[in-house]
N, C-alpha and C. Protein backbone atom coordinates (compact mmCIF):
# COMPACT_ATOMS: atom_id res chain seq x y z
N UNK A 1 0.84 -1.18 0.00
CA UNK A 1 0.00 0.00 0.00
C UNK A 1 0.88 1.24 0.00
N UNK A 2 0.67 1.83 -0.50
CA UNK A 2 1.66 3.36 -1.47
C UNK A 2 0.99 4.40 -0.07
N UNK A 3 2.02 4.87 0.48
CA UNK A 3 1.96 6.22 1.81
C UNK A 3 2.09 7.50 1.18
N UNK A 4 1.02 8.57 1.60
CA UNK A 4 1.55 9.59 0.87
C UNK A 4 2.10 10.69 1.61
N UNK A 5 2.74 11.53 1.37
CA UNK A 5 3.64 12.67 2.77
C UNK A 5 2.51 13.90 3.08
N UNK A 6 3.11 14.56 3.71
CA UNK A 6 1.72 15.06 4.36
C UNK A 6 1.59 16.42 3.68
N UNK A 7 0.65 16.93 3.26
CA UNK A 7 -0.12 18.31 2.76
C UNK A 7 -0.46 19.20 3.09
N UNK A 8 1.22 20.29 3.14
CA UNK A 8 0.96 21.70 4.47
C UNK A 8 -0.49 22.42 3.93
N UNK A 9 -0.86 22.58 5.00
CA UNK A 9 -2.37 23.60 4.45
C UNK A 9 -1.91 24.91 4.61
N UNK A 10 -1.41 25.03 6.36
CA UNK A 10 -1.21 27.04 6.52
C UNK A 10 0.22 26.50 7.13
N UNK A 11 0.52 27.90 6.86
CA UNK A 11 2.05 27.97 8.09
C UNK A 11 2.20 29.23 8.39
N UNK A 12 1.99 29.24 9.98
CA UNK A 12 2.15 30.27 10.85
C UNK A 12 4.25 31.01 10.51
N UNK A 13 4.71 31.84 9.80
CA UNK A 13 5.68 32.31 9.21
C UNK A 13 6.54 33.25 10.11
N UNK A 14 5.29 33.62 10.49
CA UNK A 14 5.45 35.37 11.78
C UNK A 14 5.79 34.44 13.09
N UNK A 15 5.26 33.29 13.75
CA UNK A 15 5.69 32.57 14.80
C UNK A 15 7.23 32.61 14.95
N UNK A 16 8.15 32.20 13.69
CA UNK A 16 9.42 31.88 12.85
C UNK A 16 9.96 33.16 13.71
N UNK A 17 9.31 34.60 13.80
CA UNK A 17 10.01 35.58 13.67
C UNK A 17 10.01 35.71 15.43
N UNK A 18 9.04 35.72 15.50
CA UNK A 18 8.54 36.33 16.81
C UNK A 18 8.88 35.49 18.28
N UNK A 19 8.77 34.53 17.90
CA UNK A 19 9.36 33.34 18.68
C UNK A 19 10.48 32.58 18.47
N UNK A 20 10.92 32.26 19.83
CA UNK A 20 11.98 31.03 19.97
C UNK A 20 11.66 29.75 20.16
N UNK A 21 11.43 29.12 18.94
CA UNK A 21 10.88 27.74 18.87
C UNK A 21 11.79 26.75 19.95
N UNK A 22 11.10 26.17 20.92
CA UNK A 22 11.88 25.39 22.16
C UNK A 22 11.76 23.64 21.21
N UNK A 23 9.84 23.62 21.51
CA UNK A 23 9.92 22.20 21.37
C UNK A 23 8.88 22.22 20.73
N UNK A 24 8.45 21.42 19.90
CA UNK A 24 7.27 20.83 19.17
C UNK A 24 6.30 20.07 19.43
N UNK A 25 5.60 19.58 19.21
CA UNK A 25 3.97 18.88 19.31
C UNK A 25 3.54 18.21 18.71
N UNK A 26 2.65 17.63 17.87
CA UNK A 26 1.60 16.96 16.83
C UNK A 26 0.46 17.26 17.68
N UNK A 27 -1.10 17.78 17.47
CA UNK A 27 -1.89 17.30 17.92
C UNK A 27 -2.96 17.37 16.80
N UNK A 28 -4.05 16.51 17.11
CA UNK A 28 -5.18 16.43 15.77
C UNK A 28 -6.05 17.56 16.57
N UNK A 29 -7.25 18.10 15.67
CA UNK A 29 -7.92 19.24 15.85
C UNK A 29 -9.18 18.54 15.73
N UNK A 30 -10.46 19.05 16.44
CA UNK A 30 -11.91 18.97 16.45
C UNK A 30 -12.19 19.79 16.31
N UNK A 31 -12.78 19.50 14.23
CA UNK A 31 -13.26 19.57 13.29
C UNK A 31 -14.78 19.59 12.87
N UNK A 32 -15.69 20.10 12.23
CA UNK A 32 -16.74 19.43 11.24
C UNK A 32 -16.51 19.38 9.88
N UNK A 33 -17.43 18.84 9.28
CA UNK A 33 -17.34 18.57 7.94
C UNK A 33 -16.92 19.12 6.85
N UNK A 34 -17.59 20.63 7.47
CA UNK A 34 -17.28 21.33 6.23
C UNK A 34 -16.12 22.33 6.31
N UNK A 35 -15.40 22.60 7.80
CA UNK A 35 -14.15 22.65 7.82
C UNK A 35 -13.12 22.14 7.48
N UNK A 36 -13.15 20.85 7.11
CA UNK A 36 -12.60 19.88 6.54
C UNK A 36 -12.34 20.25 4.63
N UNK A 37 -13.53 20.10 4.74
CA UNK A 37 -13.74 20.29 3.47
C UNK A 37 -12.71 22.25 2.71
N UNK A 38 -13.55 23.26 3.52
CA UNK A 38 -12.63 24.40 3.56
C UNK A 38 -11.23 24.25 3.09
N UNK A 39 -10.79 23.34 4.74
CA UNK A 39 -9.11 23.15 4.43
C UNK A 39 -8.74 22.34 3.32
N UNK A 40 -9.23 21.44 2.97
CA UNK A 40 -8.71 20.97 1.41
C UNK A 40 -8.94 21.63 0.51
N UNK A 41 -9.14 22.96 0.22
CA UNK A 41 -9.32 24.02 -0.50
C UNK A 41 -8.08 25.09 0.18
N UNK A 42 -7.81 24.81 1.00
CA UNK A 42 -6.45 26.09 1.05
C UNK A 42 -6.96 26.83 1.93
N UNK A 43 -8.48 26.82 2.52
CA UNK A 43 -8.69 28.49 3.30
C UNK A 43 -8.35 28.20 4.61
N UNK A 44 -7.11 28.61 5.40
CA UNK A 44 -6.82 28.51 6.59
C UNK A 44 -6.22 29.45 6.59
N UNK A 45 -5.97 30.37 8.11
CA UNK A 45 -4.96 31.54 8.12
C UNK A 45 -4.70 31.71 9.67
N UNK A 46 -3.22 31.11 9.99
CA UNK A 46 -2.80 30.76 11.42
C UNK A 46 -2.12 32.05 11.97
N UNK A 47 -2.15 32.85 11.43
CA UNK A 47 -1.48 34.55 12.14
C UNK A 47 -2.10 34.92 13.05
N UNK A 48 -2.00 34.98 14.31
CA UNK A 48 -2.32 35.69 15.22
C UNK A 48 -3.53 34.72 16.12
N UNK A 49 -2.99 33.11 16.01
CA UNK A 49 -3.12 32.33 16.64
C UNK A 49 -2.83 31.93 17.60
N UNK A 50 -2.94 31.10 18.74
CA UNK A 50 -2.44 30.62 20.19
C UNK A 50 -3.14 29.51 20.34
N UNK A 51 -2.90 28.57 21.56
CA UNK A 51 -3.27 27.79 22.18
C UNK A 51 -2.95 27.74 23.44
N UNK A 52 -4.27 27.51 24.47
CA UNK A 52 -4.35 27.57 25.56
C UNK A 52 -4.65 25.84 26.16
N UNK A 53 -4.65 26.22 27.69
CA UNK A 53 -5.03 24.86 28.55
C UNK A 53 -5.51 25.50 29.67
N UNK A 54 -7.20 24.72 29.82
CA UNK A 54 -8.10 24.90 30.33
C UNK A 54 -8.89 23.80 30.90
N UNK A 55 -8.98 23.66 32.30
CA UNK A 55 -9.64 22.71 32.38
C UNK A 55 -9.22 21.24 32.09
N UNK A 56 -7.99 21.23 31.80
CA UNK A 56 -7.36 19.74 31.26
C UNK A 56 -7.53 19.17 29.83
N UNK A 57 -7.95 20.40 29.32
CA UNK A 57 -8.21 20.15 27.78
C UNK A 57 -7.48 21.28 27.13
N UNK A 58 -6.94 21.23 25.87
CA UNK A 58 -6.23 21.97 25.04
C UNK A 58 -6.92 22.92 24.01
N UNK A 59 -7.09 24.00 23.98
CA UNK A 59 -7.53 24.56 22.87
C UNK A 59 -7.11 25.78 21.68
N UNK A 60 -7.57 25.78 21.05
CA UNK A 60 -6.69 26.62 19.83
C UNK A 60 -7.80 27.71 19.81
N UNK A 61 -7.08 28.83 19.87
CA UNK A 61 -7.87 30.26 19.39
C UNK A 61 -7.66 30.83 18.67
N UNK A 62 -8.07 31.65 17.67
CA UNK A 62 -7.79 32.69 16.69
C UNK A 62 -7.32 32.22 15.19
N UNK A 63 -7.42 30.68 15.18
CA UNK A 63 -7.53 30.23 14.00
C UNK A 63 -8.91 30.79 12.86
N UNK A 64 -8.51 31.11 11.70
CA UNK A 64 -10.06 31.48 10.98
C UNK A 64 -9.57 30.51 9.93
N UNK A 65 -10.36 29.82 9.91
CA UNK A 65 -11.55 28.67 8.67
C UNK A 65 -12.41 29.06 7.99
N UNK A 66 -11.83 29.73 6.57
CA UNK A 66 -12.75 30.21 6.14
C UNK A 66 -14.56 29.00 5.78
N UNK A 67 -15.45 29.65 5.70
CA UNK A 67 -16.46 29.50 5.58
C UNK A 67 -16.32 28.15 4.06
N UNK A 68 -17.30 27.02 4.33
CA UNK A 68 -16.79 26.05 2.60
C UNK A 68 -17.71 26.90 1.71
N UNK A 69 -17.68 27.34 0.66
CA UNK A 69 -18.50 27.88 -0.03
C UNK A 69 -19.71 27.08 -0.20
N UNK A 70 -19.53 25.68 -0.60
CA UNK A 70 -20.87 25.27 -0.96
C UNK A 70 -21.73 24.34 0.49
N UNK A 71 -21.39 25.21 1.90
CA UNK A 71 -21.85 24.59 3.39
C UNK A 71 -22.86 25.09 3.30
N UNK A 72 -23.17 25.93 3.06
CA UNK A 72 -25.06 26.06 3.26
C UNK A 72 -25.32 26.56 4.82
N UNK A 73 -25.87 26.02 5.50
CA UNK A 73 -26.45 25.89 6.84
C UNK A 73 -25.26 25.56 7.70
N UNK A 74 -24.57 24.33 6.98
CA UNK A 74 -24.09 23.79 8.06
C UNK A 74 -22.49 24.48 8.50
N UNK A 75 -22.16 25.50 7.64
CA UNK A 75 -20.79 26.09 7.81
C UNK A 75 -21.06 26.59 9.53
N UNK A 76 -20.43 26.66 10.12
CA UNK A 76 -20.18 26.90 11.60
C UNK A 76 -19.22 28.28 11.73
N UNK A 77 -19.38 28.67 13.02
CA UNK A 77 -18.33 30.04 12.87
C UNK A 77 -17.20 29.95 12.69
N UNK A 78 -16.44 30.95 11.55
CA UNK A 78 -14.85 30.48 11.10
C UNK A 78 -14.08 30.76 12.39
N UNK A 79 -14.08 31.54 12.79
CA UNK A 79 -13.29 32.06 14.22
C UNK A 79 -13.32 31.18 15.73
N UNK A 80 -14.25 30.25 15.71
CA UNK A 80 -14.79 29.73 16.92
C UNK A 80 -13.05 29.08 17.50
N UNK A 81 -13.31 28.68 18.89
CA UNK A 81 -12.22 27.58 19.57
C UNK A 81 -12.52 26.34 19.35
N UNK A 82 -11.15 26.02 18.99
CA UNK A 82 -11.42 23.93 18.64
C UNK A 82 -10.47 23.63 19.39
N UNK A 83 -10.92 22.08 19.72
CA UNK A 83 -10.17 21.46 21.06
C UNK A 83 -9.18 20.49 20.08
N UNK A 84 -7.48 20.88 20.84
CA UNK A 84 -6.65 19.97 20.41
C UNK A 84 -6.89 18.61 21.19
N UNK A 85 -6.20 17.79 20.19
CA UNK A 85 -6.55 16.13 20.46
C UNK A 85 -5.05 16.11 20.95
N UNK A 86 -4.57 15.49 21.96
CA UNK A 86 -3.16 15.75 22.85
C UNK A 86 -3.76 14.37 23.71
N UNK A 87 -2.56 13.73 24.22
CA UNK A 87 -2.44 12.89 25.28
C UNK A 87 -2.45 13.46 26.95
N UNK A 88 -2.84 13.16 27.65
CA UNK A 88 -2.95 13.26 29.12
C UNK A 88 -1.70 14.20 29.56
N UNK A 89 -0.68 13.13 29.24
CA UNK A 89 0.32 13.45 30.12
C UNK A 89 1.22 14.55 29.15
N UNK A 90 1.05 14.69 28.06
CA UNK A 90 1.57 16.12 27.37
C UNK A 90 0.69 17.36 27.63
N UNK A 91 -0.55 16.99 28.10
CA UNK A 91 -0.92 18.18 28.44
C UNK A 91 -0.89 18.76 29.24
N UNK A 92 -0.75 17.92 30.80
CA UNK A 92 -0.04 18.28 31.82
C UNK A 92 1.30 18.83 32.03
N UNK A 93 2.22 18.06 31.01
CA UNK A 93 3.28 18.59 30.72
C UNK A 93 3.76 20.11 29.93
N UNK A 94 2.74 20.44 29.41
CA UNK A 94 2.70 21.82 28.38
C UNK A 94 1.88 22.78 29.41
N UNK A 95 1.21 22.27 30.26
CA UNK A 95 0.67 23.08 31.46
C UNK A 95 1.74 23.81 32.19
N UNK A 96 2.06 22.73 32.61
CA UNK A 96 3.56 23.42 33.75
C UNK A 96 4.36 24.00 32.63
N UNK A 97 4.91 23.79 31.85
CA UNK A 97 6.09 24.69 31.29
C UNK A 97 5.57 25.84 30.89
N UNK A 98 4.16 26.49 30.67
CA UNK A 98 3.60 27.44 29.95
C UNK A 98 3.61 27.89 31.10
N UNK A 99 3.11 27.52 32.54
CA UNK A 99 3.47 28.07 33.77
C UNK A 99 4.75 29.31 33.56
N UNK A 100 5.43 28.88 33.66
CA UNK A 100 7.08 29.41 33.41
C UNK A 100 6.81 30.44 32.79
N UNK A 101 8.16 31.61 33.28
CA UNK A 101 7.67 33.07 32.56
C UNK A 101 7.97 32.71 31.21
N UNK A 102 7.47 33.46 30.43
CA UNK A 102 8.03 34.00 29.30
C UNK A 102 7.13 32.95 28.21
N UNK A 103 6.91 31.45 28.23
CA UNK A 103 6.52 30.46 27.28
C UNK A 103 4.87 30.40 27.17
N UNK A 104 5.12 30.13 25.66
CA UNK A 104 3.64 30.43 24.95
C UNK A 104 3.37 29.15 24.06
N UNK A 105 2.19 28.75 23.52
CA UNK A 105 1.93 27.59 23.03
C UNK A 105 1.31 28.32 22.09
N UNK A 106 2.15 28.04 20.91
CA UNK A 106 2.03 28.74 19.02
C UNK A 106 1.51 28.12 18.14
N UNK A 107 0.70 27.70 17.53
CA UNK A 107 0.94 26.26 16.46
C UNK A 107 2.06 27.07 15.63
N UNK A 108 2.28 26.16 14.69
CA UNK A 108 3.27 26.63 13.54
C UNK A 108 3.18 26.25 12.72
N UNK A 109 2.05 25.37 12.19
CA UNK A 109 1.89 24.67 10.62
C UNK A 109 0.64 23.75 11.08
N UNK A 110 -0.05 23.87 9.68
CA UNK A 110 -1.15 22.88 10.06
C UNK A 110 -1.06 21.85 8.95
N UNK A 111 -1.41 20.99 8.56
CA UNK A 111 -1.31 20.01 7.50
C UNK A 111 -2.29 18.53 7.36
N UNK A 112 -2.64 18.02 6.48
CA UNK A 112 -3.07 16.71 6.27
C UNK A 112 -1.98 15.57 6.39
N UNK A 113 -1.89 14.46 7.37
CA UNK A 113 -1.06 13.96 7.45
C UNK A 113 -1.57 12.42 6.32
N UNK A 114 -0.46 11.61 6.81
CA UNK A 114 -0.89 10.10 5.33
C UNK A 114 -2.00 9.51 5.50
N UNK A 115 -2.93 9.75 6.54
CA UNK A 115 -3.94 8.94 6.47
C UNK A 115 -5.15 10.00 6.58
N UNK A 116 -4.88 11.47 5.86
CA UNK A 116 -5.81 12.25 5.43
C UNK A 116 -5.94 13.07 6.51
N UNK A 117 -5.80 12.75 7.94
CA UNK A 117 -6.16 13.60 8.97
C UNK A 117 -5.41 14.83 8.80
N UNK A 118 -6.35 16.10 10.01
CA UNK A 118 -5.70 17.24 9.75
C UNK A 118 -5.18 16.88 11.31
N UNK A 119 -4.01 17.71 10.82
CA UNK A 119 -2.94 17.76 12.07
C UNK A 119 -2.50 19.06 12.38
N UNK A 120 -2.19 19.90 13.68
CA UNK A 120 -1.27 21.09 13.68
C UNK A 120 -0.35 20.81 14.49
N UNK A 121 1.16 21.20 14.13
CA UNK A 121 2.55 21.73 14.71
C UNK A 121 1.87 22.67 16.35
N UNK A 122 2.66 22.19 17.46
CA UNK A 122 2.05 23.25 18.13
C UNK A 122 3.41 23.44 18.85
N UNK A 123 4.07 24.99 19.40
CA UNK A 123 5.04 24.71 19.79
C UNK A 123 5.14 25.44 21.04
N UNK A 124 6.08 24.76 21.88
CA UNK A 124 6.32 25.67 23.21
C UNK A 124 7.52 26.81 23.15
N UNK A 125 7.25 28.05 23.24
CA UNK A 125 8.04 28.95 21.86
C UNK A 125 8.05 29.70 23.29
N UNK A 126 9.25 30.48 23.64
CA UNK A 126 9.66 32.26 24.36
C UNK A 126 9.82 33.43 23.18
N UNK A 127 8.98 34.30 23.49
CA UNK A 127 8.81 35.17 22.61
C UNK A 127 10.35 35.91 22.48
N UNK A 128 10.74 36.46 21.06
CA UNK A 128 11.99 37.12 21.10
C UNK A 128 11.82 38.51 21.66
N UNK A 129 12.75 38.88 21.79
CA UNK A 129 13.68 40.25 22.25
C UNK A 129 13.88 41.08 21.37
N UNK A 130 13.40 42.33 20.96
CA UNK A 130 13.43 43.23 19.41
C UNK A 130 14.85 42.85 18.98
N UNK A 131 16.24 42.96 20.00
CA UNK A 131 17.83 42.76 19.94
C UNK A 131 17.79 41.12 19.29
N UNK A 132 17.05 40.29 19.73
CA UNK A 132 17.46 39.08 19.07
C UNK A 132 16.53 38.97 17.75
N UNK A 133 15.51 39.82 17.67
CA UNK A 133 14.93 39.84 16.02
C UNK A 133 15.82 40.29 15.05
N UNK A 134 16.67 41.58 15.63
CA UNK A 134 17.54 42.43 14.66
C UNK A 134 18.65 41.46 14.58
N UNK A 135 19.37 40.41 15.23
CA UNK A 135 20.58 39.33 15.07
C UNK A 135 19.99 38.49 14.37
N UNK A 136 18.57 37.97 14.03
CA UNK A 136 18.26 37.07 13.40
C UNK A 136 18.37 37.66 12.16
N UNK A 137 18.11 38.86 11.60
CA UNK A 137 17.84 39.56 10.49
C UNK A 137 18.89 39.42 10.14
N UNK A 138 20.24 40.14 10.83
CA UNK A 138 21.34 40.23 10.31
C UNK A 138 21.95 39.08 9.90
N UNK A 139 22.33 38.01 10.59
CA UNK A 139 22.78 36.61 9.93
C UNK A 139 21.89 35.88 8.88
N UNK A 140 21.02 35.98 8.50
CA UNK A 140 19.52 35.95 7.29
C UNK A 140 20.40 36.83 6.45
N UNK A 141 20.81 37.64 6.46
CA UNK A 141 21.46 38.61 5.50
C UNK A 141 22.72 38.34 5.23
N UNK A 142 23.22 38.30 6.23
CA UNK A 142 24.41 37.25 6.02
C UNK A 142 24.46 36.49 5.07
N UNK A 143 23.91 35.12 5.36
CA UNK A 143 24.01 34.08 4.89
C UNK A 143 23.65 34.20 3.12
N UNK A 144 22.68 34.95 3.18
CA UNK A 144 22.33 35.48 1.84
C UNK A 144 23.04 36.10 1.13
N UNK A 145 24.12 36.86 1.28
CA UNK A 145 25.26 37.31 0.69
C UNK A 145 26.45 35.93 0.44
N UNK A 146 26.63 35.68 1.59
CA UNK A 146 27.45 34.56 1.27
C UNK A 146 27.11 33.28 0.00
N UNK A 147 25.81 33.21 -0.14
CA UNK A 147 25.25 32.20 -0.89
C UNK A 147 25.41 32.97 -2.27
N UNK A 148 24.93 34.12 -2.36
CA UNK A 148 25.57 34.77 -3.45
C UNK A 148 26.33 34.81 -3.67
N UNK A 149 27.43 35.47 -3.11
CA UNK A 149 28.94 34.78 -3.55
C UNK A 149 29.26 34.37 -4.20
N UNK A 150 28.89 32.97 -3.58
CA UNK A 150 29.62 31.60 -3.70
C UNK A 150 28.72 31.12 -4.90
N UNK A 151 27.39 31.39 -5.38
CA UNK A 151 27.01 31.15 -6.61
C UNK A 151 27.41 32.16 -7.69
N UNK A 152 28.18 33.26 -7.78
CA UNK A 152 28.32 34.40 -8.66
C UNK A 152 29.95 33.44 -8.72
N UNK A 153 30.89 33.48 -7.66
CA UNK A 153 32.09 32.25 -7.89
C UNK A 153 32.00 31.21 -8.95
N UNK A 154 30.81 30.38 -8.55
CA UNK A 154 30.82 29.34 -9.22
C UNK A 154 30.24 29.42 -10.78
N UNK A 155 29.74 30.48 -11.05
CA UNK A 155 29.38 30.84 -12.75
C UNK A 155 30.72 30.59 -13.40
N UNK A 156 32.11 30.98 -13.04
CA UNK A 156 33.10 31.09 -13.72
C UNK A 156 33.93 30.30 -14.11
């Protein structure tokens, strides 16, 4: 049986900037139908997203899903909170460390994984420092010169 790799839908880009990615996640999302449907069309937009823990359950806010065009009735609000699907003891575990100053729970990509499910990246991220945005910029620039370079070198 032929596996297929998984199918980024959104990717949170600005997280990349704004945060210091620590550690990562997988969790599945609760979904309806025609959100489903939406996201295999592309309409997802993870900017200015979070995830919280409440109650011993995980949830995602500020995700918008756009509306499926042909849902009718049954499209639901794009903006609403959906509960991440997470194990017990990671959620307890993402409890306490979010405890801790400074750490925030980001997604960072959402995607269809090989057996069709939707999945999101969720990460335990410390927000940057304007001083460590401007060092990230600068070595990004860096590196980008150097790559030039070394491809303008190698024309000859």
């Amino acid at each position: 049986m032929e596996r297929r790799e998984k199918k980024q839908i959104a990717k949170n880009r600005r997280a990349f900037h704004e945060y210091e990615i620590l550690e990562t996640y997988e969790a599945g999302v609760v979904l309806t139908g025609t959100e489903v449907r939406s996201l295999r069309e592309n309409n997802c937009q993870l900017t200015d997203c979070y995830a919280l823990i409440r109650g011993g359950e995980a949830w995602l806010h500020g995700v918008h899903i756009a509306p499926y065009r042909n849902g009718g009735w049954d499209n639901v609000d794009p903006d609403r909170k959906r509960k991440l699907l997470l194990h017990r003891r990671e959620i307890r575990l993402l409890e306490q460390k979010t405890r801790e100053k400074g750490l925030a729970l980001v997604p960072i990509s959402m995607y269809f994984n090989e057996d069709s499910r939707v999945k999101i990246e969720i990460a335990l991220a410390r927000g940057k420092k304007l001083h460590d945005k401007r060092q990230a910029m600068a070595e990004r620039d860096a590196k980008r010169d150097i790559d030039r370079a070394l491809k303008e070198r190698s024309r000859y």
